[in-house]
C-alpha atoms as a PDB file:
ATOM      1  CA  UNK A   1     159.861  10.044 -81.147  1.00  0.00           C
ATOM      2  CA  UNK A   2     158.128  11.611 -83.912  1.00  0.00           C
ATOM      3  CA  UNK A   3     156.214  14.938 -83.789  1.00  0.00           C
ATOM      4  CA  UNK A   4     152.957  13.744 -84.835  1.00  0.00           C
ATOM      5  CA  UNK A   5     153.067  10.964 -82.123  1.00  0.00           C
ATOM      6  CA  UNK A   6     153.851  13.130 -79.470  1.00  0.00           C
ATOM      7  CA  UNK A   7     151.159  15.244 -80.322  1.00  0.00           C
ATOM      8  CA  UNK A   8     148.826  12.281 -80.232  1.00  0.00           C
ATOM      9  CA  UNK A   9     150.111  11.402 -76.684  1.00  0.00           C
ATOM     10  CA  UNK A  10     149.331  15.038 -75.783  1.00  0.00           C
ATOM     11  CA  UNK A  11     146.002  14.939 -76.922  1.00  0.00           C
ATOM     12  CA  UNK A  12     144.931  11.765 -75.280  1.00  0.00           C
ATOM     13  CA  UNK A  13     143.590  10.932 -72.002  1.00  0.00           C
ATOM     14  CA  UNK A  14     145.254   7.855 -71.657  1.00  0.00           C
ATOM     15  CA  UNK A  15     148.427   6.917 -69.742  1.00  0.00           C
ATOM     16  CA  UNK A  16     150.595   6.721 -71.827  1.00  0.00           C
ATOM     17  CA  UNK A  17     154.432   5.898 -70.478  1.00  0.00           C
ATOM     18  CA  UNK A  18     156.793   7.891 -71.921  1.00  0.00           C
ATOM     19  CA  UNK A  19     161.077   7.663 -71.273  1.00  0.00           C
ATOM     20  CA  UNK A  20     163.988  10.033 -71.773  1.00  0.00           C
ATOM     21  CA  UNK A  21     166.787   8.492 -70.775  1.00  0.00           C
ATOM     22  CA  UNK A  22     165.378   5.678 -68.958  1.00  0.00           C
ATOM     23  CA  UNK A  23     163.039   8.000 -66.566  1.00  0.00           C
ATOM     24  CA  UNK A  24     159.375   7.673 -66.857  1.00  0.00           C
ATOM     25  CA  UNK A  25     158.184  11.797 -68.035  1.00  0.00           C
ATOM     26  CA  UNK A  26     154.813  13.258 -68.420  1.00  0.00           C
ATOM     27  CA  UNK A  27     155.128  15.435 -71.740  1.00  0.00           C
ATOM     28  CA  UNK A  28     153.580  18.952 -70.937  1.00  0.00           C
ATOM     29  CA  UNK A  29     153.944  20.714 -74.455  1.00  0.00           C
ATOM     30  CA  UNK A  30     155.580  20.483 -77.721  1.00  0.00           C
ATOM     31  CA  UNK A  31     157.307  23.893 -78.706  1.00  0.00           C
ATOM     32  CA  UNK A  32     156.634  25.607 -81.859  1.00  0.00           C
ATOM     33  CA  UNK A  33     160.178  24.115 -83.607  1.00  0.00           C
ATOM     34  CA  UNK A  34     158.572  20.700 -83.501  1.00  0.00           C
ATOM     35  CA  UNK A  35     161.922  19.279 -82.052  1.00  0.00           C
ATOM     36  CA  UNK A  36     161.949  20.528 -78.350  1.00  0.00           C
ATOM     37  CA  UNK A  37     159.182  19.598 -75.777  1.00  0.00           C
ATOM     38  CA  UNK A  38     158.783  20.420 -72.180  1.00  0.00           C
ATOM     39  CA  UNK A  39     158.726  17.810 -69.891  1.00  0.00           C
ATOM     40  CA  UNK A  40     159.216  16.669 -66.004  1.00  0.00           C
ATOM     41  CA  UNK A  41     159.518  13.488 -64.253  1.00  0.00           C
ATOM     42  CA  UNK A  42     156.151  11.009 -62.873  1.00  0.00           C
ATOM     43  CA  UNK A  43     156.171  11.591 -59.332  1.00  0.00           C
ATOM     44  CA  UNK A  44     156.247  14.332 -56.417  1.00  0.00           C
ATOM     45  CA  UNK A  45     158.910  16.370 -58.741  1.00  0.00           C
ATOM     46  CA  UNK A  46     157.419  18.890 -60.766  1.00  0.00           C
ATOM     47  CA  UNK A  47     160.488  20.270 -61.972  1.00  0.00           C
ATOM     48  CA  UNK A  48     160.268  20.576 -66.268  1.00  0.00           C
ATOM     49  CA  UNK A  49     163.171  19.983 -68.653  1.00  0.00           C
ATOM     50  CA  UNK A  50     162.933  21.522 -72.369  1.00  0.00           C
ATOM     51  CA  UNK A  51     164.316  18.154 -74.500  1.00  0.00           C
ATOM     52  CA  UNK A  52     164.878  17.297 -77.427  1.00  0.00           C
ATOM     53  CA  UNK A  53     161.715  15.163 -79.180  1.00  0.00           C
ATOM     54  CA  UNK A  54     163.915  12.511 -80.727  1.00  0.00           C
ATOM     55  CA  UNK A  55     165.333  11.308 -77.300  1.00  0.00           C
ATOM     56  CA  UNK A  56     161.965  10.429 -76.350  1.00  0.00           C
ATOM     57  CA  UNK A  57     160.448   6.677 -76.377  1.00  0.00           C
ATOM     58  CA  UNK A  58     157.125   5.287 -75.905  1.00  0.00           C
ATOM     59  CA  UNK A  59     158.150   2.526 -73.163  1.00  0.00           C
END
């Protein structure tokens, strides 16, 4: 995914469903590299993963 898209998804209020590696994510914030964002999984886990921007997909 590209930077300026996943700053779009951040700043909108729709629901936007987003993948890495097949699992649905919520994207919580784009670091200031522009390659690594923090993440964590849709659902009652609110553990966050710092990834990689280019291994996410818009489903």
């Amino acid at each position: 995914m590209e930077v300026n898209r996943v700053k779009q998804i951040l700043s909108s209020s729709a629901d936007i469903d987003v993948r890495y590696h097949g699992a649905s994510v919520w994207i919580d914030q784009l670091h200031e590299d522009g390659r690594t964002a923090t993440v964590h999984l849709r659902g009652p886990l609110e553990e966050r993963t710092q990834v990689d921007i280019a291994e996410l997909e818009e489903a």
